[in-house]
PDB file of N, CA and C in Angstrom:
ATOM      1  N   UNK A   1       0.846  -1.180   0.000  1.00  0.00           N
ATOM      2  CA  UNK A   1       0.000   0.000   0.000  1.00  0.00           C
ATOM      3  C   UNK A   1       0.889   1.241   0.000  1.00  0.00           C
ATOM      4  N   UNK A   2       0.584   1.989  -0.820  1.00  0.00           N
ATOM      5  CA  UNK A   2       1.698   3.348  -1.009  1.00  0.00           C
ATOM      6  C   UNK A   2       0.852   4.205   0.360  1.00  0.00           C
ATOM      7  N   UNK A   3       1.463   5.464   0.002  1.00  0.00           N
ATOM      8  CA  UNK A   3       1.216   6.674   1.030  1.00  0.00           C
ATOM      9  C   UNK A   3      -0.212   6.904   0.419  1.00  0.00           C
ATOM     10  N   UNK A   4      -0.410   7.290  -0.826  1.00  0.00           N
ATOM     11  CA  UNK A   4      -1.441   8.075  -1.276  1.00  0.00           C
ATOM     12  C   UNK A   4      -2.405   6.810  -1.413  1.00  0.00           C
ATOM     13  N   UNK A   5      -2.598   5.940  -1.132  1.00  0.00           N
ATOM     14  CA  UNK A   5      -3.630   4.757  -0.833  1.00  0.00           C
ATOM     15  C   UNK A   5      -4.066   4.993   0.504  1.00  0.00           C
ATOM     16  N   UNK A   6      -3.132   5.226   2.001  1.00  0.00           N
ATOM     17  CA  UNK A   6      -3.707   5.252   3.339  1.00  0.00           C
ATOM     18  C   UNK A   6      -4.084   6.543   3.396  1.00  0.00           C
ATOM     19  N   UNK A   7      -3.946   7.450   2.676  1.00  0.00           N
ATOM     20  CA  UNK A   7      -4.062   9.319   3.199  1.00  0.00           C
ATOM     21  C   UNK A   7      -5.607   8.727   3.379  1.00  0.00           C
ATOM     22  N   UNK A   8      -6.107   8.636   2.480  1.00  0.00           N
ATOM     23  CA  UNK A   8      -7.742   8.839   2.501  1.00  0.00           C
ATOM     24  C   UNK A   8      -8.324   8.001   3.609  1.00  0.00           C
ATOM     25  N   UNK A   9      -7.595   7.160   4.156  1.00  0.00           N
ATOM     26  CA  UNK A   9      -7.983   6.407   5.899  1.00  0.00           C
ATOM     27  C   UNK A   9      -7.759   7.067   6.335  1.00  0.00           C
ATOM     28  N   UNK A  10      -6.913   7.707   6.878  1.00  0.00           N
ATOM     29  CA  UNK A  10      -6.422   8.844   7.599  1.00  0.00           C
ATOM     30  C   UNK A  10      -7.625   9.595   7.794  1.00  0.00           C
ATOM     31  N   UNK A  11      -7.764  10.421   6.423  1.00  0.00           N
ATOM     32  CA  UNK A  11      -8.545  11.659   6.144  1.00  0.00           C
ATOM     33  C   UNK A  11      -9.786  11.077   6.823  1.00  0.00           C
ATOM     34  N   UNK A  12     -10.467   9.932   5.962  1.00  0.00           N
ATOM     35  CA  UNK A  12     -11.768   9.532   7.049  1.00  0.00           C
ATOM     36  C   UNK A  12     -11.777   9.590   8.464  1.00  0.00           C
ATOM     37  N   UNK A  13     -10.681   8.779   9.165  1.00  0.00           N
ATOM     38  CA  UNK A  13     -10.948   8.174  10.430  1.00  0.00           C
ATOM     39  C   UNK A  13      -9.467   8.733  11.263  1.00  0.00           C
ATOM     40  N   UNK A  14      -8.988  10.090  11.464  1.00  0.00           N
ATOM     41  CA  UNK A  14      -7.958  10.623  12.057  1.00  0.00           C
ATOM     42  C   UNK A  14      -7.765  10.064  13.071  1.00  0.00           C
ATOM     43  N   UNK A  15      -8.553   9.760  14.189  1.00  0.00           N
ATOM     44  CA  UNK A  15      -8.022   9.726  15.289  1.00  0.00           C
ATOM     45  C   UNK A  15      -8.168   8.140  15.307  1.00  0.00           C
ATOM     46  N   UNK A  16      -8.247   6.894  14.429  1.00  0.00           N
ATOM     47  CA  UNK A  16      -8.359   6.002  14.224  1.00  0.00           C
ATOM     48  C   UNK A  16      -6.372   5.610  14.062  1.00  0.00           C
ATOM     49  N   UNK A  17      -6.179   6.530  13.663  1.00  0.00           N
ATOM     50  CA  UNK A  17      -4.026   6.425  13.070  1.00  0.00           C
ATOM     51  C   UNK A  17      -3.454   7.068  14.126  1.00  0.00           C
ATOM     52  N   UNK A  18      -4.054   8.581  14.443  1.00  0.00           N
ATOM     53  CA  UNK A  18      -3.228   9.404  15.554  1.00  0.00           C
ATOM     54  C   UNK A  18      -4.242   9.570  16.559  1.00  0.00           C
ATOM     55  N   UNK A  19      -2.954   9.871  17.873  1.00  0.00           N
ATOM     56  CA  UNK A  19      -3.338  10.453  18.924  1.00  0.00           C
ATOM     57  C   UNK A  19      -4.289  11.032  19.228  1.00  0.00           C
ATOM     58  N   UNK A  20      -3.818  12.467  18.186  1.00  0.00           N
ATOM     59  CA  UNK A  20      -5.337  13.733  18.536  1.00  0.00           C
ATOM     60  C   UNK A  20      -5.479  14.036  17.008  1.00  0.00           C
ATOM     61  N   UNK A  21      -5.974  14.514  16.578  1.00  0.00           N
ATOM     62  CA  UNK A  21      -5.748  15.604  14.901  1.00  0.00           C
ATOM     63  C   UNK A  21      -4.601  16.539  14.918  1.00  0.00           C
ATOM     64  N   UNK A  22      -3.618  16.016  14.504  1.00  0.00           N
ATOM     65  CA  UNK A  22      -2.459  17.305  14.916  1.00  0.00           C
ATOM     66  C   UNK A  22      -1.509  17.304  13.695  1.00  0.00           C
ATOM     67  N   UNK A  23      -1.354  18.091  12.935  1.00  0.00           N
ATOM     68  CA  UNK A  23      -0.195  17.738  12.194  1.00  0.00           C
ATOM     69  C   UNK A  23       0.948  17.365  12.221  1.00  0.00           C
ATOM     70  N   UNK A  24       1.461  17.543  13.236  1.00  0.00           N
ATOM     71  CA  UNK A  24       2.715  16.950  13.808  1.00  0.00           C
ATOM     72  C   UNK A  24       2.804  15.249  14.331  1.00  0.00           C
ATOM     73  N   UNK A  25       1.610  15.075  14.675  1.00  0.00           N
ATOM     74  CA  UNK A  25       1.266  13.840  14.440  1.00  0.00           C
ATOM     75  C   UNK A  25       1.106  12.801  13.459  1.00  0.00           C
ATOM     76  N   UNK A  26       0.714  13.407  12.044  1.00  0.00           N
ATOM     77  CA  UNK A  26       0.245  13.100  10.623  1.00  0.00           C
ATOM     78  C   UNK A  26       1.795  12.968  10.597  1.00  0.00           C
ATOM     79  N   UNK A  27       2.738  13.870  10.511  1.00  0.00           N
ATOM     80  CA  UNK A  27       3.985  14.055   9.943  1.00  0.00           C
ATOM     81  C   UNK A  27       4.863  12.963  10.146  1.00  0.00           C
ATOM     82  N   UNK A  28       4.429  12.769  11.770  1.00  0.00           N
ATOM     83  CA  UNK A  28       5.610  11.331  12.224  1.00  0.00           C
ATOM     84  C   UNK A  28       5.014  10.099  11.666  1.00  0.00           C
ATOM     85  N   UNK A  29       3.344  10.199  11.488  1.00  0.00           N
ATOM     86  CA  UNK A  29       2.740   8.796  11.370  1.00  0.00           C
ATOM     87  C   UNK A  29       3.563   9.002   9.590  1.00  0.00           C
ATOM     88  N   UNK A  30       3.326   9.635   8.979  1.00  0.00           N
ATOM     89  CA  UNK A  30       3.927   9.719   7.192  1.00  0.00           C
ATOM     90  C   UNK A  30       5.315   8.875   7.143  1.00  0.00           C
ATOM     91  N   UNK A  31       6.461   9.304   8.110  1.00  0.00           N
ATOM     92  CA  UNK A  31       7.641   9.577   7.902  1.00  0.00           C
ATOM     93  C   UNK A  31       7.952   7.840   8.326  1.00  0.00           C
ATOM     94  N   UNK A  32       7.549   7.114   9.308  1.00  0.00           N
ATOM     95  CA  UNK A  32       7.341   6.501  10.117  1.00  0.00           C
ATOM     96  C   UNK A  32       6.960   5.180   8.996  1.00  0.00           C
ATOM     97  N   UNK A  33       5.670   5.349   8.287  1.00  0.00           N
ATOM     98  CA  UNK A  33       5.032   4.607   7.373  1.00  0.00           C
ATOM     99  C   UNK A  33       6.004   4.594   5.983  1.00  0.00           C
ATOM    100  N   UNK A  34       6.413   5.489   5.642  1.00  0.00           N
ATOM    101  CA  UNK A  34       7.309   5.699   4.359  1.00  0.00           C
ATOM    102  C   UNK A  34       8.390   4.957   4.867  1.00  0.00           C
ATOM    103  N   UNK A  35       9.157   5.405   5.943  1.00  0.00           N
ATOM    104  CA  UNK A  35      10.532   4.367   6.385  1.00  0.00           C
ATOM    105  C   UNK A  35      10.390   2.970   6.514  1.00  0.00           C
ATOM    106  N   UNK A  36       9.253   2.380   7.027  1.00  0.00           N
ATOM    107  CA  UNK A  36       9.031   0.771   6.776  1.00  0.00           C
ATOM    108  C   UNK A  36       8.537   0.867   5.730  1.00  0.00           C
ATOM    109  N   UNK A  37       8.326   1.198   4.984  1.00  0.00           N
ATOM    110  CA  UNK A  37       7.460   0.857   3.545  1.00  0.00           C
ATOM    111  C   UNK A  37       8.765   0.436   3.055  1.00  0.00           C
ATOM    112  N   UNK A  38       9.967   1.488   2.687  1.00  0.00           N
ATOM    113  CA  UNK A  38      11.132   1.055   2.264  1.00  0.00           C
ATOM    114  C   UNK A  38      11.952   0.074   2.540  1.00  0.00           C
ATOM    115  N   UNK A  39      12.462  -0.018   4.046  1.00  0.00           N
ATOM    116  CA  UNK A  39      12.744  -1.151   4.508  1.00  0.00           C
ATOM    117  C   UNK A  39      12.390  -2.299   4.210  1.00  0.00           C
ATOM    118  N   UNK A  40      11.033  -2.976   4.593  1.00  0.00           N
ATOM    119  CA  UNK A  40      10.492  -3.886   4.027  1.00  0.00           C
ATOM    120  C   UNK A  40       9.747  -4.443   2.890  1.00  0.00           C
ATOM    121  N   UNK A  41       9.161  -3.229   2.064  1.00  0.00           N
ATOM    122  CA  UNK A  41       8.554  -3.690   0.993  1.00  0.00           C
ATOM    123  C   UNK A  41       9.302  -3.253  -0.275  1.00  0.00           C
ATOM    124  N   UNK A  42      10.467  -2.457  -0.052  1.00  0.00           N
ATOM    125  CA  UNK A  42      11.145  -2.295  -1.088  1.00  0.00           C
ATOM    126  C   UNK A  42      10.526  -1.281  -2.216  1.00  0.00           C
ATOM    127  N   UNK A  43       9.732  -0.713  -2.014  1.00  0.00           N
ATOM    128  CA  UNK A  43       8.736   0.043  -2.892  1.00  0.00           C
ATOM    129  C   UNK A  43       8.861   1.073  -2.541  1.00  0.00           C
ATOM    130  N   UNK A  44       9.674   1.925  -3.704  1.00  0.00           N
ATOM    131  CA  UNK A  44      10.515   3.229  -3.823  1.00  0.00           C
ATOM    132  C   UNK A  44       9.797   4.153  -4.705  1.00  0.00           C
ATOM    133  N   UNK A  45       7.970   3.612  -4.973  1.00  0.00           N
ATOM    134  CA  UNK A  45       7.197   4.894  -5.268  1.00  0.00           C
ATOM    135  C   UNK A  45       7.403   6.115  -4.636  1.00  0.00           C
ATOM    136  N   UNK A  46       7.057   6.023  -3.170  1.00  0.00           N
ATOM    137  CA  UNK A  46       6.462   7.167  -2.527  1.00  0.00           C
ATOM    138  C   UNK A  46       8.088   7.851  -2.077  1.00  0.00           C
ATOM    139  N   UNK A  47       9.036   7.623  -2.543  1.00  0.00           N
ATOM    140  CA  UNK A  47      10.244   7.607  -1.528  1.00  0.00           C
ATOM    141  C   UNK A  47      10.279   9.380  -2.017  1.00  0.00           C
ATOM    142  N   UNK A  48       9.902  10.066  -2.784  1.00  0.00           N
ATOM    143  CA  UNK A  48       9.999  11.499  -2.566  1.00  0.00           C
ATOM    144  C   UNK A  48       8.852  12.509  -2.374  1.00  0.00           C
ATOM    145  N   UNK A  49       7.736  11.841  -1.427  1.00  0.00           N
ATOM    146  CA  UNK A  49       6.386  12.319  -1.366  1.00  0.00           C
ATOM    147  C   UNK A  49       6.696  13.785  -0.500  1.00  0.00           C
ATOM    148  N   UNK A  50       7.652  13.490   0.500  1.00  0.00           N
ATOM    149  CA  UNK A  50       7.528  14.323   1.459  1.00  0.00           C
ATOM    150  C   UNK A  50       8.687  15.409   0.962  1.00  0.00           C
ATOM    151  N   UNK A  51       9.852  15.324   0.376  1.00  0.00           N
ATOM    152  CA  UNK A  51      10.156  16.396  -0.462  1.00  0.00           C
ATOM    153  C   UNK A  51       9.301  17.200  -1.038  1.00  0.00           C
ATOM    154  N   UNK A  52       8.880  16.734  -2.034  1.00  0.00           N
ATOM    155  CA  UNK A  52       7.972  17.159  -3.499  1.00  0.00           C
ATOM    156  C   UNK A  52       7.199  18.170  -2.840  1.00  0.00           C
ATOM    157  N   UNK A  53       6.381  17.558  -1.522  1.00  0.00           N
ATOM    158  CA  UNK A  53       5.049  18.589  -1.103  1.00  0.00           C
ATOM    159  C   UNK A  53       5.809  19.193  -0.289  1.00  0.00           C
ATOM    160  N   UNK A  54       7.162  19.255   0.188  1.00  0.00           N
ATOM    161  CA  UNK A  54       7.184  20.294   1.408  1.00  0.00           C
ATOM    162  C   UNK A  54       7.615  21.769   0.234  1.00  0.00           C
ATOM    163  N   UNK A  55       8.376  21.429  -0.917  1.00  0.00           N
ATOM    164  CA  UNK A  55       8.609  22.269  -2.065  1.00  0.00           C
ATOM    165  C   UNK A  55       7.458  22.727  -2.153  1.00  0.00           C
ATOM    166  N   UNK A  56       6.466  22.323  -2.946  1.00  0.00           N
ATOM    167  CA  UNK A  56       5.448  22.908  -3.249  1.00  0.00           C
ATOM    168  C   UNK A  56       4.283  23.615  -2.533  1.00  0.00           C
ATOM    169  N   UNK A  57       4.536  23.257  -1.443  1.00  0.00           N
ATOM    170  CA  UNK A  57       3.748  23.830  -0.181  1.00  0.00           C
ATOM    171  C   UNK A  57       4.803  25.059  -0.239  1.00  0.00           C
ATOM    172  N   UNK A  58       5.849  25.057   0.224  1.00  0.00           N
ATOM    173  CA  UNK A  58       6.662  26.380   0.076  1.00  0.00           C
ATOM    174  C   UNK A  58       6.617  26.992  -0.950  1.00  0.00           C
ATOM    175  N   UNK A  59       6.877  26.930  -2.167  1.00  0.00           N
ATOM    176  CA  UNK A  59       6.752  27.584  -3.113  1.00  0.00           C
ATOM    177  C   UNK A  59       5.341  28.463  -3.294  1.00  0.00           C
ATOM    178  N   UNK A  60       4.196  27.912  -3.343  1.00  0.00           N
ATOM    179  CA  UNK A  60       2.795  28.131  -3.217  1.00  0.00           C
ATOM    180  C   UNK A  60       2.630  28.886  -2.253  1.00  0.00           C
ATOM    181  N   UNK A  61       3.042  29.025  -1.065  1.00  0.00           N
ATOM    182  CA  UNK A  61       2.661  29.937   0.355  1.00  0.00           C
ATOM    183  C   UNK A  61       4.215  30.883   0.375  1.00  0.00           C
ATOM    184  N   UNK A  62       4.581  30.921  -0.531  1.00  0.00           N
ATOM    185  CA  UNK A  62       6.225  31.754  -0.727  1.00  0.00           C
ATOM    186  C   UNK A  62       6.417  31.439   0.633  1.00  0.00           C
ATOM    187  N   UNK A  63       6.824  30.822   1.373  1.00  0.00           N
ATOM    188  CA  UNK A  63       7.052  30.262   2.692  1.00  0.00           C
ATOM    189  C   UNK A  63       9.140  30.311   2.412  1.00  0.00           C
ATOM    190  N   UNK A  64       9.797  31.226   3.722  1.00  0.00           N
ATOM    191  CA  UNK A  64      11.131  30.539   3.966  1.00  0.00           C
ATOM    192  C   UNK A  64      11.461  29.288   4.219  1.00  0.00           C
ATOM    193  N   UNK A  65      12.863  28.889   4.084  1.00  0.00           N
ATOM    194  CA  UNK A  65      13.437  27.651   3.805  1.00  0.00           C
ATOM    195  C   UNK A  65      13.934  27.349   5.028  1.00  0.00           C
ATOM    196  N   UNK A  66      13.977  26.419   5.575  1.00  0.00           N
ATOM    197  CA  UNK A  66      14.448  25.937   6.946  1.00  0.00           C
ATOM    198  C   UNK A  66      13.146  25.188   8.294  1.00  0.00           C
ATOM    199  N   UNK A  67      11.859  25.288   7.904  1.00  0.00           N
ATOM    200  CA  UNK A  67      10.836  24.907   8.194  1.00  0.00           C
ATOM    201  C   UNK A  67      10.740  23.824   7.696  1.00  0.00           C
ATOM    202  N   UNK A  68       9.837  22.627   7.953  1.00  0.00           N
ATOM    203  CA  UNK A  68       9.413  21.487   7.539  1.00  0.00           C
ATOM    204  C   UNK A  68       7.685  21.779   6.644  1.00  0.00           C
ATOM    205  N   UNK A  69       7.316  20.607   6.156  1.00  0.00           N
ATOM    206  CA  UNK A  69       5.895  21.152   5.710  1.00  0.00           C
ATOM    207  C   UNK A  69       5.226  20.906   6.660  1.00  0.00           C
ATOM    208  N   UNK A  70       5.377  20.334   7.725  1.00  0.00           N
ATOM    209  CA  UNK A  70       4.571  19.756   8.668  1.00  0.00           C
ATOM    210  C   UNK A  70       4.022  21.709   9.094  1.00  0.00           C
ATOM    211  N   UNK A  71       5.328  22.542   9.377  1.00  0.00           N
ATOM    212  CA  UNK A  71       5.491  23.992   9.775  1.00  0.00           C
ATOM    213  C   UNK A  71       4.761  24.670   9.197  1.00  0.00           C
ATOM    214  N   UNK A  72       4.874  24.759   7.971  1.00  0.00           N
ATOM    215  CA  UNK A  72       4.195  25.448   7.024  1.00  0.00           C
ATOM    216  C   UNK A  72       2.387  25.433   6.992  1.00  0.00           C
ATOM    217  N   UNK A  73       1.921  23.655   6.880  1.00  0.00           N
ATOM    218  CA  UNK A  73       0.947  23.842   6.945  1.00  0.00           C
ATOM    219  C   UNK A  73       0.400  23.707   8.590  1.00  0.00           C
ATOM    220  N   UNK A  74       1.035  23.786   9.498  1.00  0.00           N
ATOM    221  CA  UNK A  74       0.589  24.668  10.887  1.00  0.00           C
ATOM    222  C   UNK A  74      -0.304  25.967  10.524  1.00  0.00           C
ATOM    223  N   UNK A  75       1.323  26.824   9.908  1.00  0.00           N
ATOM    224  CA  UNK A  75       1.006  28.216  10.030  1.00  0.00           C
ATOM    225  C   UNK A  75       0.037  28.468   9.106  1.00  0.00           C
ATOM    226  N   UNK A  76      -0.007  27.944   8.151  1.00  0.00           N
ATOM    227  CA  UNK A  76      -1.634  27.949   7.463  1.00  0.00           C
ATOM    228  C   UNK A  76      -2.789  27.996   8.260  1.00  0.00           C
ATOM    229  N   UNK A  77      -2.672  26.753   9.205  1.00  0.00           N
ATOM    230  CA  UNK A  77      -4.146  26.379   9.936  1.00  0.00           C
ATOM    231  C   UNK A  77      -4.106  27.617  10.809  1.00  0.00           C
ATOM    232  N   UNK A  78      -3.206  27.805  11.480  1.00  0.00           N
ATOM    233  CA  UNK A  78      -2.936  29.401  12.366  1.00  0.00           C
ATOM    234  C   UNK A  78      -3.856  30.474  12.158  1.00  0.00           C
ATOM    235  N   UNK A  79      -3.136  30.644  10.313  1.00  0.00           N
ATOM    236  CA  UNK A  79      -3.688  31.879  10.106  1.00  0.00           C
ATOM    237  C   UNK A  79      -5.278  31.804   9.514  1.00  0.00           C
ATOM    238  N   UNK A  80      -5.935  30.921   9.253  1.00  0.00           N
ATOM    239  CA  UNK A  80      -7.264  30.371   8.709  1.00  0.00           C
ATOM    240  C   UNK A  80      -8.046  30.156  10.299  1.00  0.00           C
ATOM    241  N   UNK A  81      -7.387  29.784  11.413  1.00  0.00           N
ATOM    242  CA  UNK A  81      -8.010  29.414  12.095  1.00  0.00           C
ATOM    243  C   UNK A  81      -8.656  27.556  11.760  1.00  0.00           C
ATOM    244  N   UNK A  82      -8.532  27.085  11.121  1.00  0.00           N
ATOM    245  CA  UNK A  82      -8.786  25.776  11.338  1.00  0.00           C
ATOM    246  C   UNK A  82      -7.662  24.619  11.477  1.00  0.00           C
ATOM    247  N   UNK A  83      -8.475  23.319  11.294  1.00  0.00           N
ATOM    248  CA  UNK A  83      -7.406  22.466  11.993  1.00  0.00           C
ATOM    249  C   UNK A  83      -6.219  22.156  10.963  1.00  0.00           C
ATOM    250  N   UNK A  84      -5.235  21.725  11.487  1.00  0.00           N
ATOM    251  CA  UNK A  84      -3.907  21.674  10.588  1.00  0.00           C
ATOM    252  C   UNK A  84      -3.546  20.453   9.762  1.00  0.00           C
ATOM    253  N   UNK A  85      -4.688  19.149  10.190  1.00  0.00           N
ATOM    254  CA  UNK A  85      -5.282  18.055   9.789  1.00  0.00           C
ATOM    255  C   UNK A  85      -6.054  18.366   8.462  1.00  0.00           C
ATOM    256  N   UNK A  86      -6.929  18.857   8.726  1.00  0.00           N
ATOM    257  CA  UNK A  86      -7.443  19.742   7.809  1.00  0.00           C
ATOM    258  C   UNK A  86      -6.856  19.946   6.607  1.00  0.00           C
ATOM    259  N   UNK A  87      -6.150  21.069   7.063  1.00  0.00           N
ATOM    260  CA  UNK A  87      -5.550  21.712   5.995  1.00  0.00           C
ATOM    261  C   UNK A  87      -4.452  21.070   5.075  1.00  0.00           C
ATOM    262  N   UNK A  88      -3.547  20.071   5.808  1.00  0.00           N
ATOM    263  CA  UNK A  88      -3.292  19.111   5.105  1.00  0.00           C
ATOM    264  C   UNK A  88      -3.830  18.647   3.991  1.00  0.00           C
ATOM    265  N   UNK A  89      -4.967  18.117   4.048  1.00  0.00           N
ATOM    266  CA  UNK A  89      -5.203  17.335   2.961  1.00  0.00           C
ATOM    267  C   UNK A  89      -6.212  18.028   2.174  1.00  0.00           C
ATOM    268  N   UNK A  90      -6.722  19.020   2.227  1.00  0.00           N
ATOM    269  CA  UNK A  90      -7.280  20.013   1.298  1.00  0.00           C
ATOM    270  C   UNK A  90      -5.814  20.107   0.406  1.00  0.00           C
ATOM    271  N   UNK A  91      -4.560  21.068   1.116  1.00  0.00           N
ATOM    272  CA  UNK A  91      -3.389  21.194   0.441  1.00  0.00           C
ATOM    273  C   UNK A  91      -2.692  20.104  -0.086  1.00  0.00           C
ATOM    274  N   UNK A  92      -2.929  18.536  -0.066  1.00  0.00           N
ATOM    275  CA  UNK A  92      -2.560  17.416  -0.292  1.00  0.00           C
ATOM    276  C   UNK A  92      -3.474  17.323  -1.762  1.00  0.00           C
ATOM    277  N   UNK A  93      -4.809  17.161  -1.786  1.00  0.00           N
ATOM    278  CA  UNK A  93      -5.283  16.802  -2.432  1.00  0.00           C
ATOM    279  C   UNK A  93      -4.840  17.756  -4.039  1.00  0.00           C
ATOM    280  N   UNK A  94      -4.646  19.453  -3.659  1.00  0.00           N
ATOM    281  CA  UNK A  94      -4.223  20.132  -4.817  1.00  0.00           C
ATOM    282  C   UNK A  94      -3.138  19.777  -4.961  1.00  0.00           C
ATOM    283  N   UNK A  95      -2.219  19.352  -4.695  1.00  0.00           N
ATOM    284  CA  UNK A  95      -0.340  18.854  -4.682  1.00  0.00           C
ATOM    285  C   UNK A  95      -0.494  17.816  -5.490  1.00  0.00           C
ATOM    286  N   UNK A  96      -1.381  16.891  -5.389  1.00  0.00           N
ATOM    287  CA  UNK A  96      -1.616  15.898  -6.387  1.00  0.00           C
ATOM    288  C   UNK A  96      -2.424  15.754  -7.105  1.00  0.00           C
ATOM    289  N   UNK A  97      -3.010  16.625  -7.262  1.00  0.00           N
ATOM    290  CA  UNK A  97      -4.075  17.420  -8.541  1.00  0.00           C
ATOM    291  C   UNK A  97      -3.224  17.772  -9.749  1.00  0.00           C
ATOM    292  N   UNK A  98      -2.129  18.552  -9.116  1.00  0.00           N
ATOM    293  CA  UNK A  98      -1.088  19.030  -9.698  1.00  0.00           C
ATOM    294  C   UNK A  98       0.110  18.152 -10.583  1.00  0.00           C
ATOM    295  N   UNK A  99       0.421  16.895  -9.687  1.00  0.00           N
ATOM    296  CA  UNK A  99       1.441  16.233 -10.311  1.00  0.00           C
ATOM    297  C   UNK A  99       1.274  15.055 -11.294  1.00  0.00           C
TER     298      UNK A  99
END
């Protein structure tokens, strides 16, 4: 199962994968899931998911360099006022609209 196969479990059932709804949570469960994916299944699809979108999340929000995307789309939810779970995958879903 790649990354972009579980997002949409996720997206349904958040607190079913994480803790609370937190992006920082999403970020470790991603990083976490991508590192055994490699390890064991050898399946080097997803191996630049989390590059690609932290670029394009920066680029798109002209966001400085030295932040993670996990950061970025925080300060999104910040400044919108909603959740950062959320906003994730609204901003997920255009990232791969895109590619």
């Amino acid at each position: 199962m790649t990354i972009h196969e579980i997002l949409p479990y996720i997206e349904q059932r958040p607190l079913m994968y994480l803790k609370t709804k937190d992006i920082y949570l999403l970020d470790s469960f991603i990083g976490g899931y991508l590192s055994c994916q490699q390890i064991h299944d050898k399946n080097f699809n997803d191996i630049n998911f989390q590059s690609d979108f932290h670029e394009w999340i920066r680029k798109k929000f002209n966001f400085d360099l030295g932040f993670t995307w996990a950061d970025y789309i925080f300060k999104i939810s910040q400044n919108e006022n909603t959740n950062s779970v959320d906003v994730f995958f609204r901003e997920y879903y255009l990232f791969k609209k895109e590619q």
